[in-house]
C-alpha atoms as a PDB file:
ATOM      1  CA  UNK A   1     103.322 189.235  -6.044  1.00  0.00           C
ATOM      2  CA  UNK A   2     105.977 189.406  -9.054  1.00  0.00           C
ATOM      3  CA  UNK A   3     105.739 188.065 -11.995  1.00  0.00           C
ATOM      4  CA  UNK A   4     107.680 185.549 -13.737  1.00  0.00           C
ATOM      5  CA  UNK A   5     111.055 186.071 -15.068  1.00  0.00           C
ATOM      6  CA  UNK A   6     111.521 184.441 -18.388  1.00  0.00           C
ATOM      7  CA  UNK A   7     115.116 183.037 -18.456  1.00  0.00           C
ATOM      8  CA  UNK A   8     116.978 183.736 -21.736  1.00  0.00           C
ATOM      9  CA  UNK A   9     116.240 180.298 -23.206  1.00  0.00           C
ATOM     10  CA  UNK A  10     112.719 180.644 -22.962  1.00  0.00           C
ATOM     11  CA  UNK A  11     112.566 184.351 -23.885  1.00  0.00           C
ATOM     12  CA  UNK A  12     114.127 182.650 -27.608  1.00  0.00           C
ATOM     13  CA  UNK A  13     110.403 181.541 -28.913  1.00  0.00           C
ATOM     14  CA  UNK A  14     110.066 184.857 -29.568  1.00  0.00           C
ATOM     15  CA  UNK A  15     113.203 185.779 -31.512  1.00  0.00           C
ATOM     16  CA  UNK A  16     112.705 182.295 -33.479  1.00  0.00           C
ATOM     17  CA  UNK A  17     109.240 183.064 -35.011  1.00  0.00           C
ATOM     18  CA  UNK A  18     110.875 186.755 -35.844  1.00  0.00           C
ATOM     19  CA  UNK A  19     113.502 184.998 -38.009  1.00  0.00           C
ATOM     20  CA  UNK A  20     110.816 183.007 -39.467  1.00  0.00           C
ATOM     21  CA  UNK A  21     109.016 185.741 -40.397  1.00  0.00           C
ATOM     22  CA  UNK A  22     111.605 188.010 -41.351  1.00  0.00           C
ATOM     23  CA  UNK A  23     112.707 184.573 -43.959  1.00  0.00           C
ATOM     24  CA  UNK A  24     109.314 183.976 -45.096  1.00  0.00           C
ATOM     25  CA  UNK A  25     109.166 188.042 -46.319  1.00  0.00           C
ATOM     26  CA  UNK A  26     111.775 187.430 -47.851  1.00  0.00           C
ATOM     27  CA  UNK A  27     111.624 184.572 -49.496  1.00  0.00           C
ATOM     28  CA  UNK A  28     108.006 186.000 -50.860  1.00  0.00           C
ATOM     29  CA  UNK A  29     109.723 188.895 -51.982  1.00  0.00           C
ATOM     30  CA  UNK A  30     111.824 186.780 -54.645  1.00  0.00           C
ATOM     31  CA  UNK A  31     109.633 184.508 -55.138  1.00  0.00           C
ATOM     32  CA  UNK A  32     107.014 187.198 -56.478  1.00  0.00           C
ATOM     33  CA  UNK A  33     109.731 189.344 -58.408  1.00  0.00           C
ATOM     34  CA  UNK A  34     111.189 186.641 -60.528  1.00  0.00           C
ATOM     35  CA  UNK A  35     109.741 186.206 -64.057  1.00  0.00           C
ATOM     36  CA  UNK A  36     107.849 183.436 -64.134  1.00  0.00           C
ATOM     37  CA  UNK A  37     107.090 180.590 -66.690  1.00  0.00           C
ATOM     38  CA  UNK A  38     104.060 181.709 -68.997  1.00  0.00           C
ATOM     39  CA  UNK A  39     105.415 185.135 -68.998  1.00  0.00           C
ATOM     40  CA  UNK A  40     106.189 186.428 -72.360  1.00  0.00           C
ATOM     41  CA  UNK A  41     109.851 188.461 -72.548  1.00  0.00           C
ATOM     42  CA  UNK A  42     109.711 192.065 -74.113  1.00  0.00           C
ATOM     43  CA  UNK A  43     109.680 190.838 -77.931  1.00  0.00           C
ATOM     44  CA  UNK A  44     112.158 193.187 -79.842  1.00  0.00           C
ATOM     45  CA  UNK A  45     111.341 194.626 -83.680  1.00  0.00           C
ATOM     46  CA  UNK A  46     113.138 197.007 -86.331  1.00  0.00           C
ATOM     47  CA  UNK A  47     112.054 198.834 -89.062  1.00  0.00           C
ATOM     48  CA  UNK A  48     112.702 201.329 -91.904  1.00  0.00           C
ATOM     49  CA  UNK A  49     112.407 204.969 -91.516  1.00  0.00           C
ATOM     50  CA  UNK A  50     113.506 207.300 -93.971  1.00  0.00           C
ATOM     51  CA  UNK A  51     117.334 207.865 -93.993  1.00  0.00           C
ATOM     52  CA  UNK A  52     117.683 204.717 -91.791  1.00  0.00           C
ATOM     53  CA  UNK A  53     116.406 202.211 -89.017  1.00  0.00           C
ATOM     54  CA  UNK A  54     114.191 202.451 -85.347  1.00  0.00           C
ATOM     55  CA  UNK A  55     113.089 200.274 -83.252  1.00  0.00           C
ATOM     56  CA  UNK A  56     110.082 198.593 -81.646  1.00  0.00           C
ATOM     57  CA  UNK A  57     109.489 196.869 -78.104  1.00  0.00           C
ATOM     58  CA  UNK A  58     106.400 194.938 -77.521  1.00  0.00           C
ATOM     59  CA  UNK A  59     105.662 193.961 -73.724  1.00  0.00           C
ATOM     60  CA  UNK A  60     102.769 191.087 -73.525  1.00  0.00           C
ATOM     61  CA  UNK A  61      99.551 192.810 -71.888  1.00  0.00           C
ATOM     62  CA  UNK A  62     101.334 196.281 -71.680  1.00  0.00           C
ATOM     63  CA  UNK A  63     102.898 198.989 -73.533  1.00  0.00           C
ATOM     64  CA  UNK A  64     105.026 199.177 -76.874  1.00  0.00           C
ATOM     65  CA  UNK A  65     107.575 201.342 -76.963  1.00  0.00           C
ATOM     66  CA  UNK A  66     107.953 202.988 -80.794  1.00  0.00           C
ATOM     67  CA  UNK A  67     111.554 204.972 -81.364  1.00  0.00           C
ATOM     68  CA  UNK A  68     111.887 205.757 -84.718  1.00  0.00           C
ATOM     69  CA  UNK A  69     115.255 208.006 -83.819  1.00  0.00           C
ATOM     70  CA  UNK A  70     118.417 207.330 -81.745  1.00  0.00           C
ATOM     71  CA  UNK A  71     117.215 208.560 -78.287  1.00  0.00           C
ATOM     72  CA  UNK A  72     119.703 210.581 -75.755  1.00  0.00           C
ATOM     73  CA  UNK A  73     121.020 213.137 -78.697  1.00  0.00           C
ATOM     74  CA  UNK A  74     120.124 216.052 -80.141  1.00  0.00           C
ATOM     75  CA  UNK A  75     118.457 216.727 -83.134  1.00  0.00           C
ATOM     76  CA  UNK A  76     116.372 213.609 -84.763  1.00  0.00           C
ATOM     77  CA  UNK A  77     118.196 211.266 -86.619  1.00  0.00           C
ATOM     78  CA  UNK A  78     117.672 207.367 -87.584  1.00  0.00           C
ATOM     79  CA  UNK A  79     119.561 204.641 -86.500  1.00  0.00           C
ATOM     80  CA  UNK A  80     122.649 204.323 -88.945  1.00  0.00           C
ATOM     81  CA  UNK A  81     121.874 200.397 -89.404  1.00  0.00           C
ATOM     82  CA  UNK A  82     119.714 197.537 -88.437  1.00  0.00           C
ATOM     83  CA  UNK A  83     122.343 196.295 -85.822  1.00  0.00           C
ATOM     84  CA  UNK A  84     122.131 199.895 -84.042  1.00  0.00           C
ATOM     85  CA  UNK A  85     118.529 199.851 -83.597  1.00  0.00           C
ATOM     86  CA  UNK A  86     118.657 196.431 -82.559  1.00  0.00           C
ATOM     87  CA  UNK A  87     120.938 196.299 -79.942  1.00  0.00           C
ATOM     88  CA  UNK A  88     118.981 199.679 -78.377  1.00  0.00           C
ATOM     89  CA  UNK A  89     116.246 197.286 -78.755  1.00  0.00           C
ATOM     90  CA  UNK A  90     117.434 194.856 -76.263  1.00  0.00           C
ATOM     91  CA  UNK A  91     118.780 197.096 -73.847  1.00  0.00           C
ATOM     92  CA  UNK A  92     115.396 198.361 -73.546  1.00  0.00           C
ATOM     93  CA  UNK A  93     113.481 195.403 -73.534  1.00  0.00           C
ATOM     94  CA  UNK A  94     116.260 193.894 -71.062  1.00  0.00           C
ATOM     95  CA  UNK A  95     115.656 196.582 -68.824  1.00  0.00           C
ATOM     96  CA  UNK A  96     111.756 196.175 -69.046  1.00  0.00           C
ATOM     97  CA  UNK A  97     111.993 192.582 -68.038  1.00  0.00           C
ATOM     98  CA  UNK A  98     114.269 193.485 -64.998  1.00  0.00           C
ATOM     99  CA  UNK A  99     111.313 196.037 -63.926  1.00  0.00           C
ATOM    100  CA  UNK A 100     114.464 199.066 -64.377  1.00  0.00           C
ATOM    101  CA  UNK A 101     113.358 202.137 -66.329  1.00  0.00           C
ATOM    102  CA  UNK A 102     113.965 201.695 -70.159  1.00  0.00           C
ATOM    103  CA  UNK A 103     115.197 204.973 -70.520  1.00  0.00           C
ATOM    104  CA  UNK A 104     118.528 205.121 -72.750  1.00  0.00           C
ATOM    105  CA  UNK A 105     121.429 207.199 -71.743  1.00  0.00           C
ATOM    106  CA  UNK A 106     124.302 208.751 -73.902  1.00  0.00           C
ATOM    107  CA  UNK A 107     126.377 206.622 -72.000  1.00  0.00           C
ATOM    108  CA  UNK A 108     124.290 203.375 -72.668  1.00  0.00           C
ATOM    109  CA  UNK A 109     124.836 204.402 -76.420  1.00  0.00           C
ATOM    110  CA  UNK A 110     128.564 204.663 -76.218  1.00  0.00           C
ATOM    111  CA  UNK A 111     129.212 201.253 -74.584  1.00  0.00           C
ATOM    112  CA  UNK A 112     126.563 199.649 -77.367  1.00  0.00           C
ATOM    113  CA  UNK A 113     129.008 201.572 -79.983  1.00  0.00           C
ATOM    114  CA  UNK A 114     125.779 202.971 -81.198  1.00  0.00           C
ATOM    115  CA  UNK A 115     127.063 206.763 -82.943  1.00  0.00           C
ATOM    116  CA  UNK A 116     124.261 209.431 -82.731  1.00  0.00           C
END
């Protein structure tokens, strides 16, 4: 006895639920990683230090990230102004919303025309 061949159009079931699942994956996968509405953005702060200005990031049910200095130099130095600190500020928080690592580059500081 053989058993059945299954012509190519019937053999197709197969490869259709695939797709399906391969789509629904996917489409959980977004669904899940987009922000969704009730969920707080990374709230951005400054402050004084001595000699000049750091900055806070506040992340709803998780960390807060404190830098009083301008991070990716040497040495330990303040923000020059408000508007420095700030604008580190929301490349951090911008980076914690889009699950990236907040880390802040030398480069990152050049393109915000942040000087160390």
């Amino acid at each position: 006895m053989t058993s059945p061949r299954l012509s190519w159009p019937a053999s197709r079931g197969g490869r259709g639920a695939l797709i399906v699942v391969i789509g629904g994956v996917i489409g959980l996968a977004v669904v899940l990683g987009t922000p969704r509405l009730g969920e707080a953005a990374p709230e951005v702060g400054v402050f004084e230090v001595a000699g000049g200005w750091g900055y806070r990031v506040t992340v709803e049910g998780g960390p807060t990230i404190r830098q009083p200095h301008v991070p990716a130099v040497a040495g330990i130095a303040p923000f020059a102004s408000r508007e420095d600190a700030l604008r580190t500020g929301r490349l951090v928080a911008e980076r914690l919303a889009n699950g990236q690592s907040p880390t802040v580059t030398p480069d990152d500081l050049a393109r915000l025309g942040v000087a160390p």
